[in-house]
C-alpha atoms as a PDB file:
ATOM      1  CA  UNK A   1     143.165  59.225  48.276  1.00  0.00           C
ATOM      2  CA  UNK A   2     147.204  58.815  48.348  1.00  0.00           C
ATOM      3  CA  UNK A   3     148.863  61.576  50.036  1.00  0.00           C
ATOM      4  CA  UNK A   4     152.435  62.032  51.252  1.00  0.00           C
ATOM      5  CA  UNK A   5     153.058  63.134  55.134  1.00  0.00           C
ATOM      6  CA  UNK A   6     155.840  63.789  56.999  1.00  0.00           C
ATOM      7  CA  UNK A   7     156.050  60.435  59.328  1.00  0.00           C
ATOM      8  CA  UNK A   8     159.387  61.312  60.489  1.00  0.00           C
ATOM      9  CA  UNK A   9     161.136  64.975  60.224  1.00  0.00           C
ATOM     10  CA  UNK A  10     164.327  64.811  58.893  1.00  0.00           C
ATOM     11  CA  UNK A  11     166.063  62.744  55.919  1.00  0.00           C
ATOM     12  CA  UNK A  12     163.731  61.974  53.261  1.00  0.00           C
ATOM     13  CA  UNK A  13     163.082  58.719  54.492  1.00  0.00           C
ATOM     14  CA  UNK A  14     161.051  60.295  56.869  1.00  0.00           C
ATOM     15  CA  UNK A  15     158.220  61.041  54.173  1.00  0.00           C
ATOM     16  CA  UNK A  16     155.511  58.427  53.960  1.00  0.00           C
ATOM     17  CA  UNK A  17     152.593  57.271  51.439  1.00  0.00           C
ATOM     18  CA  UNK A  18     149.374  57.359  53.466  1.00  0.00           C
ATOM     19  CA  UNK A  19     145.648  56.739  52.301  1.00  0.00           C
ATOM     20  CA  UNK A  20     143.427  59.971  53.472  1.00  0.00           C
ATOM     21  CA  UNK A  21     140.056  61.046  52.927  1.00  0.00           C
ATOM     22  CA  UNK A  22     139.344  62.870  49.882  1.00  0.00           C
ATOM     23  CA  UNK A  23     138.884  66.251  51.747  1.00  0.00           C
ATOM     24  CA  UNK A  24     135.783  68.569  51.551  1.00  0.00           C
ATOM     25  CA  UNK A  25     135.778  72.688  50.194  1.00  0.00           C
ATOM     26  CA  UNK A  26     134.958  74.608  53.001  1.00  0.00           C
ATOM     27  CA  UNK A  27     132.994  77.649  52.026  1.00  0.00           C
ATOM     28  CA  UNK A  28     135.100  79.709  49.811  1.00  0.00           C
ATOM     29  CA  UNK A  29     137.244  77.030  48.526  1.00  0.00           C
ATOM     30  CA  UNK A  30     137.844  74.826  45.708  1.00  0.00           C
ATOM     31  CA  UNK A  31     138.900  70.683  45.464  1.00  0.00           C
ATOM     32  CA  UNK A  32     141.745  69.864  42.575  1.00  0.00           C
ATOM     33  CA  UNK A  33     142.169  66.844  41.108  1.00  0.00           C
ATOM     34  CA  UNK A  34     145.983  66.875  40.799  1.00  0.00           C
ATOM     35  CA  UNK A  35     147.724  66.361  37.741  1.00  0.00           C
ATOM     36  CA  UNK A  36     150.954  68.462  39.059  1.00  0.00           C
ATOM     37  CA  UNK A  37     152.407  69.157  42.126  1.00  0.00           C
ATOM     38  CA  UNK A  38     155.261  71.103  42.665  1.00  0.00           C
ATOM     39  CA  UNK A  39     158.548  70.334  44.879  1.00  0.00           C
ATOM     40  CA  UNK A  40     160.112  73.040  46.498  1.00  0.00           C
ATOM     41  CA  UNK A  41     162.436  74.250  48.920  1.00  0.00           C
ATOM     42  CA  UNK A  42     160.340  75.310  51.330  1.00  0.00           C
ATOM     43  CA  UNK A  43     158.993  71.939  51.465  1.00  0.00           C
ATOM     44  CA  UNK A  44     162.097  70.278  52.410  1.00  0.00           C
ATOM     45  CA  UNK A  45     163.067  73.109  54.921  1.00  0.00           C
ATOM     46  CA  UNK A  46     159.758  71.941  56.629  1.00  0.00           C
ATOM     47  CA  UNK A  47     160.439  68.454  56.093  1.00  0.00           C
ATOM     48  CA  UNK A  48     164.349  68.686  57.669  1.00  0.00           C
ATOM     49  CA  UNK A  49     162.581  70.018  60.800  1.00  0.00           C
ATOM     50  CA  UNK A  50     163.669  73.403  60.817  1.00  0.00           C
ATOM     51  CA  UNK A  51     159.978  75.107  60.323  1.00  0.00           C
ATOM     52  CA  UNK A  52     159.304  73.251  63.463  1.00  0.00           C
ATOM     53  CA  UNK A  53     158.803  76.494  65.825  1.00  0.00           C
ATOM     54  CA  UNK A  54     156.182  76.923  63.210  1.00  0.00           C
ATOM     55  CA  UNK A  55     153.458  74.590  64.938  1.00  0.00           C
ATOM     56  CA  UNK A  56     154.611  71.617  61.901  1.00  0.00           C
ATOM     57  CA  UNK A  57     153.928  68.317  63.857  1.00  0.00           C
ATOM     58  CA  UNK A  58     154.315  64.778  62.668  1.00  0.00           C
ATOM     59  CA  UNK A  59     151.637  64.062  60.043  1.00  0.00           C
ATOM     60  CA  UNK A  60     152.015  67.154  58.519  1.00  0.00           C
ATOM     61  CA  UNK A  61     150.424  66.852  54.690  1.00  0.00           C
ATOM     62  CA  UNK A  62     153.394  68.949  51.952  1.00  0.00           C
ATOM     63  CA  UNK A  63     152.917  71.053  49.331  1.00  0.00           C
ATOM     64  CA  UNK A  64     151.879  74.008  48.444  1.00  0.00           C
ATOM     65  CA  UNK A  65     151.116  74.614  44.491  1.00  0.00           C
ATOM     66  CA  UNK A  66     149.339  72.004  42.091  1.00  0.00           C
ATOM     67  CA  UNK A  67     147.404  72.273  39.280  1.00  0.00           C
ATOM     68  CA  UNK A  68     144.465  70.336  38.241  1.00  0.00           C
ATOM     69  CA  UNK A  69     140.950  70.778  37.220  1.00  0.00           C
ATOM     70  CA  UNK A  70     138.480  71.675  39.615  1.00  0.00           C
ATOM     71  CA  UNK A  71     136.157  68.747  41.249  1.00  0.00           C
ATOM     72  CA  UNK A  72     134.164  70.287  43.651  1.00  0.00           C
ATOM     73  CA  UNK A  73     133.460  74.155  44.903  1.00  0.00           C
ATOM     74  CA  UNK A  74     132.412  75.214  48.546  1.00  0.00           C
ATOM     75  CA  UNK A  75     129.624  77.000  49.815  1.00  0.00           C
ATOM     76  CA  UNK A  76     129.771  80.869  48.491  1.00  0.00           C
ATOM     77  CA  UNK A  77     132.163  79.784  45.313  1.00  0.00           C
ATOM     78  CA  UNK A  78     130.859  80.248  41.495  1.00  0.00           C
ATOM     79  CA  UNK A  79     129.536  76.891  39.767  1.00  0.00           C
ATOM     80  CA  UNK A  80     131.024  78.100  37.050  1.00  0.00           C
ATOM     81  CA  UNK A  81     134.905  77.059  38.620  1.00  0.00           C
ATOM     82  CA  UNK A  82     133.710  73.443  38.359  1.00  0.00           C
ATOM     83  CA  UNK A  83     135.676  71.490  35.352  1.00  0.00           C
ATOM     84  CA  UNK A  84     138.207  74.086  35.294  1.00  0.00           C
ATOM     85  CA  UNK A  85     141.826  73.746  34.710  1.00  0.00           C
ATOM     86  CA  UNK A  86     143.650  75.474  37.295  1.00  0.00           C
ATOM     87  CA  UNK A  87     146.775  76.488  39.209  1.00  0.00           C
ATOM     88  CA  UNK A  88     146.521  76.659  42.907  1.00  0.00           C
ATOM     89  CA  UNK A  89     148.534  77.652  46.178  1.00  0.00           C
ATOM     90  CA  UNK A  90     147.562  75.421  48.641  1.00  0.00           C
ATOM     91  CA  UNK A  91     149.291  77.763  51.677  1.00  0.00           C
ATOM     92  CA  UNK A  92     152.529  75.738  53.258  1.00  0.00           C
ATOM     93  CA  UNK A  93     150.414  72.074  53.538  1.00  0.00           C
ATOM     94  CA  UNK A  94     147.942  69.710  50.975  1.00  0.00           C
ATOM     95  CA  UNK A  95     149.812  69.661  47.491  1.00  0.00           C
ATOM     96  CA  UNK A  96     150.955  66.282  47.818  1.00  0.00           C
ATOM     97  CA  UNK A  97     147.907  64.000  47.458  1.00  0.00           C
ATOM     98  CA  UNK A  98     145.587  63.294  44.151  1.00  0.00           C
ATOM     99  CA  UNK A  99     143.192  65.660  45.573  1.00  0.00           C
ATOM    100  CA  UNK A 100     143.742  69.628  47.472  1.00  0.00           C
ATOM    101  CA  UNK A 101     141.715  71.876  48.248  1.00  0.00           C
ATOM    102  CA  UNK A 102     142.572  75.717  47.738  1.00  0.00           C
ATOM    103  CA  UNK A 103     140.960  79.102  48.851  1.00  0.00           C
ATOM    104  CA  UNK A 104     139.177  80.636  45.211  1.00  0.00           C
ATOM    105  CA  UNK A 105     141.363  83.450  45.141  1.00  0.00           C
ATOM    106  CA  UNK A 106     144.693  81.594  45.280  1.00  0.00           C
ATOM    107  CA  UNK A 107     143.408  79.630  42.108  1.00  0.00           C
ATOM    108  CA  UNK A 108     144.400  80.880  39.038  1.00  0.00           C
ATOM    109  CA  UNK A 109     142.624  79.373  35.355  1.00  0.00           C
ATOM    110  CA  UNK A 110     145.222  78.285  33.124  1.00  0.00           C
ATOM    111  CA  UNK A 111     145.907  79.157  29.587  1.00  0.00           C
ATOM    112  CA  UNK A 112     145.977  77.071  26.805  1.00  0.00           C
ATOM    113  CA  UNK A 113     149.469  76.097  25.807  1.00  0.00           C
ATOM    114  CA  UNK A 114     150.840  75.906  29.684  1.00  0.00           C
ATOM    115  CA  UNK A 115     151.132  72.274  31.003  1.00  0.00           C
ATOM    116  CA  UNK A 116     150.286  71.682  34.393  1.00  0.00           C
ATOM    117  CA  UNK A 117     154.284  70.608  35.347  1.00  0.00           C
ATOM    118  CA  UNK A 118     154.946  74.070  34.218  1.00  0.00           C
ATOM    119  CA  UNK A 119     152.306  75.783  35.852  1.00  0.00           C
ATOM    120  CA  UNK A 120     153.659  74.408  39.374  1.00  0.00           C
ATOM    121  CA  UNK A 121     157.291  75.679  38.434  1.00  0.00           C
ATOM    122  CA  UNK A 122     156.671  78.785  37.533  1.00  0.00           C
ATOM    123  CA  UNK A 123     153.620  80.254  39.345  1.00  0.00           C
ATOM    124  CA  UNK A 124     155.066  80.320  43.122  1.00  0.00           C
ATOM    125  CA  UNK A 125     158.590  80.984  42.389  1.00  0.00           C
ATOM    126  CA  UNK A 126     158.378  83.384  38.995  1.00  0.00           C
ATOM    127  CA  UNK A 127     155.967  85.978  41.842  1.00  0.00           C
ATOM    128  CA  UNK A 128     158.879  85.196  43.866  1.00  0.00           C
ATOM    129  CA  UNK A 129     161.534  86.331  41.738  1.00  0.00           C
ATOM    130  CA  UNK A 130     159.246  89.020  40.481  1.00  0.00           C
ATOM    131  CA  UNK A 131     158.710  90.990  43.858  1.00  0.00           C
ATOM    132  CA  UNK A 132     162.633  89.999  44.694  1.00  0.00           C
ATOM    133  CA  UNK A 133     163.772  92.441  42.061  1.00  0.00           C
ATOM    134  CA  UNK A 134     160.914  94.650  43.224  1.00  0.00           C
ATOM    135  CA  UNK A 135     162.214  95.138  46.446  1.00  0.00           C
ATOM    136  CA  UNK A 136     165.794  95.393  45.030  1.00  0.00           C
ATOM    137  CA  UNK A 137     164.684  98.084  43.151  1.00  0.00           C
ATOM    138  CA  UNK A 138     166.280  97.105  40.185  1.00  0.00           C
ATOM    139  CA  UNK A 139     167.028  99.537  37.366  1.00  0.00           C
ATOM    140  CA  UNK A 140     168.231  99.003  33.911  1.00  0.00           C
ATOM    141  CA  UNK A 141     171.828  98.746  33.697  1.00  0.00           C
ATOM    142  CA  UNK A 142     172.592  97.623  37.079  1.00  0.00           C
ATOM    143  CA  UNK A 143     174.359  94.148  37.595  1.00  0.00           C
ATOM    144  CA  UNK A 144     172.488  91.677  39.602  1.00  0.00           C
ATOM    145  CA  UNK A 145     174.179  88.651  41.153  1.00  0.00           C
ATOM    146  CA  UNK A 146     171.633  85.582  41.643  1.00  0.00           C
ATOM    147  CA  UNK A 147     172.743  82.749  44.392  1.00  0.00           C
ATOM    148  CA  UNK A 148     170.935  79.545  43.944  1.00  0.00           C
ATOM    149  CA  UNK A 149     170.658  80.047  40.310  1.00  0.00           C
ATOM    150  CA  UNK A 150     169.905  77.069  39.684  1.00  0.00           C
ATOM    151  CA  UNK A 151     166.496  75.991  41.486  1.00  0.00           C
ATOM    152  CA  UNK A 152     163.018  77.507  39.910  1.00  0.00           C
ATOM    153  CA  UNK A 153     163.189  80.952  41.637  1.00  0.00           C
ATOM    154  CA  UNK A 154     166.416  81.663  40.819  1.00  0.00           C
ATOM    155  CA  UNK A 155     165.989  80.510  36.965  1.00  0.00           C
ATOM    156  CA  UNK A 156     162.768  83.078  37.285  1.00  0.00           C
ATOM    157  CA  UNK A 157     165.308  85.144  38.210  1.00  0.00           C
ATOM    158  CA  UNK A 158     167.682  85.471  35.755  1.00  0.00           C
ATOM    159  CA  UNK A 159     165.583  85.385  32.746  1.00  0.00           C
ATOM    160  CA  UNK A 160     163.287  88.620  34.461  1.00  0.00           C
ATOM    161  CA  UNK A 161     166.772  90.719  35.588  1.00  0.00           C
ATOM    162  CA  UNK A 162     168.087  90.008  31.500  1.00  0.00           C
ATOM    163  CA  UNK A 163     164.705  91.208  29.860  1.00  0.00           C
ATOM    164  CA  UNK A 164     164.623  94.134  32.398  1.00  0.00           C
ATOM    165  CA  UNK A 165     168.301  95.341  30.742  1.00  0.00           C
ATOM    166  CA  UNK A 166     170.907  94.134  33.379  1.00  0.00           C
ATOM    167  CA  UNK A 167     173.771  95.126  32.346  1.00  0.00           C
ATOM    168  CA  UNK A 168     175.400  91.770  33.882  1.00  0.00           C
ATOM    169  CA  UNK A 169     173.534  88.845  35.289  1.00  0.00           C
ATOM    170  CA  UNK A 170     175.907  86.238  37.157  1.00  0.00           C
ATOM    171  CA  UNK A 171     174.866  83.226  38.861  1.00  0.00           C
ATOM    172  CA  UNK A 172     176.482  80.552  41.558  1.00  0.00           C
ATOM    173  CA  UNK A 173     177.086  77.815  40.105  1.00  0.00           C
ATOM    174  CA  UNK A 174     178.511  74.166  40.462  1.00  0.00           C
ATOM    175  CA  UNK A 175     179.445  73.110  37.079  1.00  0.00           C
ATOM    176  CA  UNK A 176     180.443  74.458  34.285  1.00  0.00           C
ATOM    177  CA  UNK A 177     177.825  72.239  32.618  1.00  0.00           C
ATOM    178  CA  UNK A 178     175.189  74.232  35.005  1.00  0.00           C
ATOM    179  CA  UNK A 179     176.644  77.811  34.146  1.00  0.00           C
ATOM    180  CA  UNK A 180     175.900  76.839  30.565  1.00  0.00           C
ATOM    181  CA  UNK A 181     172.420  76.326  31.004  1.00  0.00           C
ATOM    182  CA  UNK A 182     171.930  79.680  33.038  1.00  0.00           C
ATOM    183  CA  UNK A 183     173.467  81.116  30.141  1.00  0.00           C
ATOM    184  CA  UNK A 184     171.151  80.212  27.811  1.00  0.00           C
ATOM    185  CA  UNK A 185     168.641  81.748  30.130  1.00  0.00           C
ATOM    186  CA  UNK A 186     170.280  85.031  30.020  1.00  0.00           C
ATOM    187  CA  UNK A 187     172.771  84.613  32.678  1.00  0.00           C
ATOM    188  CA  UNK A 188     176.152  86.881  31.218  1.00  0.00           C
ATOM    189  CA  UNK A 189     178.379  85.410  33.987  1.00  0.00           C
ATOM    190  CA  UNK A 190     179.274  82.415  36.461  1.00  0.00           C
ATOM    191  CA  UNK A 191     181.015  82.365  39.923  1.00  0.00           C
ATOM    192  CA  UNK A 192     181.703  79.399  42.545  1.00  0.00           C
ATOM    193  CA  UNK A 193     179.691  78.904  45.323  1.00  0.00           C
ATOM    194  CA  UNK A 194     181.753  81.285  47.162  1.00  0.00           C
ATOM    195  CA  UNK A 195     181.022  83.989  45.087  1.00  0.00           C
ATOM    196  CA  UNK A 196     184.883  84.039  43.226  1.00  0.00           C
ATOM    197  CA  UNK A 197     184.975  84.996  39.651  1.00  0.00           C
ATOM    198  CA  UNK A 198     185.256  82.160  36.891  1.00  0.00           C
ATOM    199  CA  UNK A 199     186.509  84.841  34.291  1.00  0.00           C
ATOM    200  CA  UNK A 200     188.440  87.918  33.926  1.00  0.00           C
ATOM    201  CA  UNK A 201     185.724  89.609  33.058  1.00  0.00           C
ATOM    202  CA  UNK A 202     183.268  89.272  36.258  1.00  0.00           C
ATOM    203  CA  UNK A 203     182.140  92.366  37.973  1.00  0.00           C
ATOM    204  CA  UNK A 204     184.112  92.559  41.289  1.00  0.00           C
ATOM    205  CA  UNK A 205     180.870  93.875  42.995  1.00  0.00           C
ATOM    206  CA  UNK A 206     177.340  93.697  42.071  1.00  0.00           C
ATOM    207  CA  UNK A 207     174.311  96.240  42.416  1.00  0.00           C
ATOM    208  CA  UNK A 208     171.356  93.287  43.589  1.00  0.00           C
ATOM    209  CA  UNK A 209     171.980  90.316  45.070  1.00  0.00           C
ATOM    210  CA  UNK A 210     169.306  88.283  44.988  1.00  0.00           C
ATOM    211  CA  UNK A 211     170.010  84.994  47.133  1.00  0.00           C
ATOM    212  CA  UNK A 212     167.719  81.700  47.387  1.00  0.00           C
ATOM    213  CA  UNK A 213     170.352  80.024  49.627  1.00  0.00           C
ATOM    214  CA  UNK A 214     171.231  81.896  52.990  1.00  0.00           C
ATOM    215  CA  UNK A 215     173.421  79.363  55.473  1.00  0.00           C
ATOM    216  CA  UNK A 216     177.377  80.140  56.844  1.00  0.00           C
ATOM    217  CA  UNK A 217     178.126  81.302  53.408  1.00  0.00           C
ATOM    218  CA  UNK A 218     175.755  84.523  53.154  1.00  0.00           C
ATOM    219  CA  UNK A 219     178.378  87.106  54.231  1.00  0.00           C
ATOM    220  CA  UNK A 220     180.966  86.520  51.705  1.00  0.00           C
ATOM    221  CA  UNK A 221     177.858  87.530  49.531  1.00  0.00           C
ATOM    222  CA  UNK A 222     177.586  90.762  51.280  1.00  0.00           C
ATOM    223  CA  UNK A 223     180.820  91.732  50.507  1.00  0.00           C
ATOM    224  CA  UNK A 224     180.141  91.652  46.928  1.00  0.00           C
ATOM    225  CA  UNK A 225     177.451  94.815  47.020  1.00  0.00           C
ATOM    226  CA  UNK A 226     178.560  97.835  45.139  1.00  0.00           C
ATOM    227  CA  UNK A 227     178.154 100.868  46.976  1.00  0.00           C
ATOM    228  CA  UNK A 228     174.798 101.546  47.506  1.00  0.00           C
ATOM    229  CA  UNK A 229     173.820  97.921  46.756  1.00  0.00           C
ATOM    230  CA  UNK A 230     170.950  95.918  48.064  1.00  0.00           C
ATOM    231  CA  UNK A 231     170.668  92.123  48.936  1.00  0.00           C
ATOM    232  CA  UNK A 232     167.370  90.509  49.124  1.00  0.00           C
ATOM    233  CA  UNK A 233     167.550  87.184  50.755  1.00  0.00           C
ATOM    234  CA  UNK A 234     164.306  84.354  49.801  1.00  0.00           C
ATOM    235  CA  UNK A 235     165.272  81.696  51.391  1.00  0.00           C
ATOM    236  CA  UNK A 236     167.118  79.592  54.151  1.00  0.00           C
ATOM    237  CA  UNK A 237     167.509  76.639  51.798  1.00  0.00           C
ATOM    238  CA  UNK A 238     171.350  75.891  53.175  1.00  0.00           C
ATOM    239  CA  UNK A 239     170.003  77.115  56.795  1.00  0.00           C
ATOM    240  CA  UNK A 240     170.134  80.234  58.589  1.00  0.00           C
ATOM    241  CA  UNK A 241     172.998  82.558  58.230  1.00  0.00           C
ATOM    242  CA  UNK A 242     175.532  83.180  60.857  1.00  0.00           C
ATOM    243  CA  UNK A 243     173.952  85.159  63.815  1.00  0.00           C
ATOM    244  CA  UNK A 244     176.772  87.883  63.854  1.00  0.00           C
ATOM    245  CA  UNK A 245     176.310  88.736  59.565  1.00  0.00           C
ATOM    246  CA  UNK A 246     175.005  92.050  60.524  1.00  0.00           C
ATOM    247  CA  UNK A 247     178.394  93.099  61.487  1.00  0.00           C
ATOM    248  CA  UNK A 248     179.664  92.734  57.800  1.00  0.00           C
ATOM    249  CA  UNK A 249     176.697  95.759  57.100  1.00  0.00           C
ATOM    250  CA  UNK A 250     177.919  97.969  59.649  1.00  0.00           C
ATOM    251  CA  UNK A 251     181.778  96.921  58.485  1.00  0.00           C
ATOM    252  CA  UNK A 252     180.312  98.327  54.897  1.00  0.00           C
ATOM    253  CA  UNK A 253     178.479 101.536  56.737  1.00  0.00           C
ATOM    254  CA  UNK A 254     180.124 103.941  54.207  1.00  0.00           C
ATOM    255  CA  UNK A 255     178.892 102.158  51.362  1.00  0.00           C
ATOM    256  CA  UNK A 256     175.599 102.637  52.086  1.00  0.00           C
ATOM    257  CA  UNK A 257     174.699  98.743  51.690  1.00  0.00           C
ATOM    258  CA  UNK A 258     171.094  97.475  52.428  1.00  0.00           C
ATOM    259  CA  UNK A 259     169.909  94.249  53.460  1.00  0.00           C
ATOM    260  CA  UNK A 260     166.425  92.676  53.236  1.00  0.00           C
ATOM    261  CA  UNK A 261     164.112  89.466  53.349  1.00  0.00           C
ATOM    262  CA  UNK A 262     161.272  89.061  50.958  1.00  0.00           C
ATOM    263  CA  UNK A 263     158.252  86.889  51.910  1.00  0.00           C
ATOM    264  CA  UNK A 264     155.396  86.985  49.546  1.00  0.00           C
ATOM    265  CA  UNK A 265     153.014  86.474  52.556  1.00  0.00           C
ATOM    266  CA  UNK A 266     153.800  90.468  52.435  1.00  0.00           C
ATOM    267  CA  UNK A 267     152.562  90.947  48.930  1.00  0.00           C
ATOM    268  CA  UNK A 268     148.480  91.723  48.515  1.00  0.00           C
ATOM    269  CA  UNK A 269     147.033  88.644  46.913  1.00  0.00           C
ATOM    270  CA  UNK A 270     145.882  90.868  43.900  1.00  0.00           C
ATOM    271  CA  UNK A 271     149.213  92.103  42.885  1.00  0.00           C
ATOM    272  CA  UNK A 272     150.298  88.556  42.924  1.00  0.00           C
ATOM    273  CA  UNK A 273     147.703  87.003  41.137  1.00  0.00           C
ATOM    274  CA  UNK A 274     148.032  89.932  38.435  1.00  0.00           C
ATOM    275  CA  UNK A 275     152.171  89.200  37.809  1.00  0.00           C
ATOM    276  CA  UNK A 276     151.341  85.496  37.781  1.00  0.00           C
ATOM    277  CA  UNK A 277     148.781  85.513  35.537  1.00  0.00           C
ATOM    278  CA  UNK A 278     151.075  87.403  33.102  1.00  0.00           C
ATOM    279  CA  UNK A 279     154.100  85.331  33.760  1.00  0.00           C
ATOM    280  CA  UNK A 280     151.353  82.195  32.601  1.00  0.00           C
ATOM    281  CA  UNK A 281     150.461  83.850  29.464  1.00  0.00           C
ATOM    282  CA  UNK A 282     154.298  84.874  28.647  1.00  0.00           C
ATOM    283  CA  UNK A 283     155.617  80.532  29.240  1.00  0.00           C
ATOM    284  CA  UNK A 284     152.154  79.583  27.024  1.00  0.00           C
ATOM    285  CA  UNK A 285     153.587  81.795  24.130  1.00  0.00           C
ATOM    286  CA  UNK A 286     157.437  81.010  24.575  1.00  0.00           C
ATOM    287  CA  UNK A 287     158.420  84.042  25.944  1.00  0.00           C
ATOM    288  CA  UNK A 288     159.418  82.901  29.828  1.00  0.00           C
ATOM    289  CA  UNK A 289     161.177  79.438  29.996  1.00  0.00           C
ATOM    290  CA  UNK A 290     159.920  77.045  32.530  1.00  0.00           C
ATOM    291  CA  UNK A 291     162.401  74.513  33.302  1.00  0.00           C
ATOM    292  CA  UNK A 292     161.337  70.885  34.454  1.00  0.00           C
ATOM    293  CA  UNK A 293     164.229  68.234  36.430  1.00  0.00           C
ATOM    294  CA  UNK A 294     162.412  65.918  36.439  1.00  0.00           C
ATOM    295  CA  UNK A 295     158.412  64.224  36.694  1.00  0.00           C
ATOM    296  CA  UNK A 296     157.714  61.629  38.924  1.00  0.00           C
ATOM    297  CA  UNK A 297     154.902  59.696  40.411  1.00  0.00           C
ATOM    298  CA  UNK A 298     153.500  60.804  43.763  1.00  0.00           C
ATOM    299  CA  UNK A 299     155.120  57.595  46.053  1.00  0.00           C
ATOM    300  CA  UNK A 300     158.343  58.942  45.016  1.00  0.00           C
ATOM    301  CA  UNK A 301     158.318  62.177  46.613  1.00  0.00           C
ATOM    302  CA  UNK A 302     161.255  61.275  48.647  1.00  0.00           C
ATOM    303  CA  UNK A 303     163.195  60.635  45.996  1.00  0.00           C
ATOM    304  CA  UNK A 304     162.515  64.300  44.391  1.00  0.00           C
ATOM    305  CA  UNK A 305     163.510  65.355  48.474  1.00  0.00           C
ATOM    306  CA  UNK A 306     167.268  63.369  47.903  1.00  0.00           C
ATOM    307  CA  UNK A 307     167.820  64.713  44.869  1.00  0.00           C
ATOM    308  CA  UNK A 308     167.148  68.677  46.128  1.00  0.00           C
ATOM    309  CA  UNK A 309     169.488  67.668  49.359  1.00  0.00           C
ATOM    310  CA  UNK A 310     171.884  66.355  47.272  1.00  0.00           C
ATOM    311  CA  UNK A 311     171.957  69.615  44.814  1.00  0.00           C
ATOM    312  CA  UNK A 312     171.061  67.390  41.684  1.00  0.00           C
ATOM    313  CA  UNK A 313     168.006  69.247  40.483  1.00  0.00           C
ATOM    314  CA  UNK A 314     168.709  72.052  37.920  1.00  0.00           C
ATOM    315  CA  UNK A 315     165.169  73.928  37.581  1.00  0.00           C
ATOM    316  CA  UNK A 316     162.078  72.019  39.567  1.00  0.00           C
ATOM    317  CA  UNK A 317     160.756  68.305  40.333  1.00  0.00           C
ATOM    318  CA  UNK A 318     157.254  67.575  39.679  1.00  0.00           C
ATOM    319  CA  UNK A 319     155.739  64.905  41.034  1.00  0.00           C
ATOM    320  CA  UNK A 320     152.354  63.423  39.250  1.00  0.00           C
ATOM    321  CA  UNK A 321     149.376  61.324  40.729  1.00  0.00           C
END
């Protein structure tokens, strides 16, 4: 089968088309014939090296959502899977070939009406955004400031903080073009990258900030808490924050700021399955917006990795078979 490994770490160049075997289900697991695989920011972290304390060696197979229909089922695994259309997490490695396999209970049937390009953009990152507001503890009529707007988990994001009655939802954003189309996903307000106001009308400070992007710029973010506010940072997408940011909380002590990370690892694979296979049903009726960049075939994967480096993609790549 054609896969796509990680020859090189680094630029996208580094990514390479391979031939592999077409692998086996191990009892307990299910083989997907690919007809989506998603293209996220975690997989480019990885790629770029910096996952590398990780155990991530050269070779290293991406991906880690498709969706398909099933091929083959391991030892211990119902027939009845077989022929199935599916989503699937695939952990952090084995989305990015025609065939994966997946453990059965990170496999998810899909409903009619959902396409398999947006079953891969919303089922990992709309959890995502999901236990993110969680952990924020979000309440009606709080204002919730989303960095990194603009990539799958934080379009999750803002449509889930809008239906759950913020009373303002801004978003980073490079463009005005961009700030737009967060708008018509519920966003109420746009800021720069820096986290200045576009408007008169912004909220000076901000009751949840939810941030995708991490890197030198995270503390200005901080600063933008309300009293008693809470950030909840998902990602390292622009790298790690500075190693010092913890002085900005204690600088804030009286406020009685909070900071936190979310990783889904955390979340009991239930619970997750549960919100996703809700969030499904919701995009097959209309009701949650998936939004696609761009499809492309599988040999082209690092072209979907320079267009996330380069901050082109507005929602998520897909890449197909």
């Amino acid at each position: 089968m054609k896969a796509v490994v990680i020859r090189e770490f680094g630029d996208p160049e580094g990514l390479e088309v391979v031939d592999l075997p077409v692998p086996v289900p191990e009892p307990g697991q299910v083989r997907i014939a690919t007809e989506a695989i998603g293209v996220g920011g975690v997989d480019a972290v990885i790629r770029r090296g910096t996952m590398a304390g990780l155990g991530f060696r050269k070779g290293h197979l991406l991906g880690s959502e498709v969706a398909g229909r099933v091929t083959a089922v391991g030892e211990g695994v119902d027939a009845s899977w077989a022929g199935r259309r599916v989503w699937a997490f695939t952990g952090l490695s084995g989305g990015y070939a025609e065939q994966a396999v997946a453990a059965v209970e990170d496999v998810l049937p899909l409903p009619e009406g959902l396409t398999s390009a947006d079953a891969v953009t919303l089922g990992g990152s709309g959890v995502v955004a999901h236990f993110a507001l969680e952990r924020a503890r979000f309440a009606p009529g709080e204002s919730v400031l989303v960095r990194g707007a603009a990539g799958s988990i934080g379009i999750a994001a803002v449509q889930l903080a809008a239906r759950g009655g913020a009373g303002a939802v801004a978003v980073t954003t490079s463009s005005a073009e961009r700030g737009a189309r967060l708008r018509e996903l519920g966003a109420t307000h746009g800021v720069d990258r820096s986290g200045e106001g576009c408007g008169a009308d912004t909220p000076a400070g901000f009751d949840v900030v939810i941030d995708v992007v991490g890197g030198s710029l995270l503390p200005l973010f901080l600063d933008k808490l309300n009293p008693n506010g809470r950030f909840v940072a998902l990602g390292v997408v622009a790298g790690p924050p500075p190693t010092d940011f913890g002085v900005r909380l204690m600088d804030a002590f009286r406020r009685s700021v909070s900071f936190a990370t979310l990783s889904t690892d955390t979340v009991p694979g239930p619970d997750k399955q549960a919100v996703r296979a809700s969030q499904f049903t919701e995009a097959a009726r209309g009701d949650l917006r998936t939004v696609v960049h761009e499809v492309l075939p599988l040999d082209q994967a690092a072209s979907a990795h320079r267009a996330m480096d380069a901050g082109e993609v507005f929602g998520r790549v897909v890449l197909v078979p």
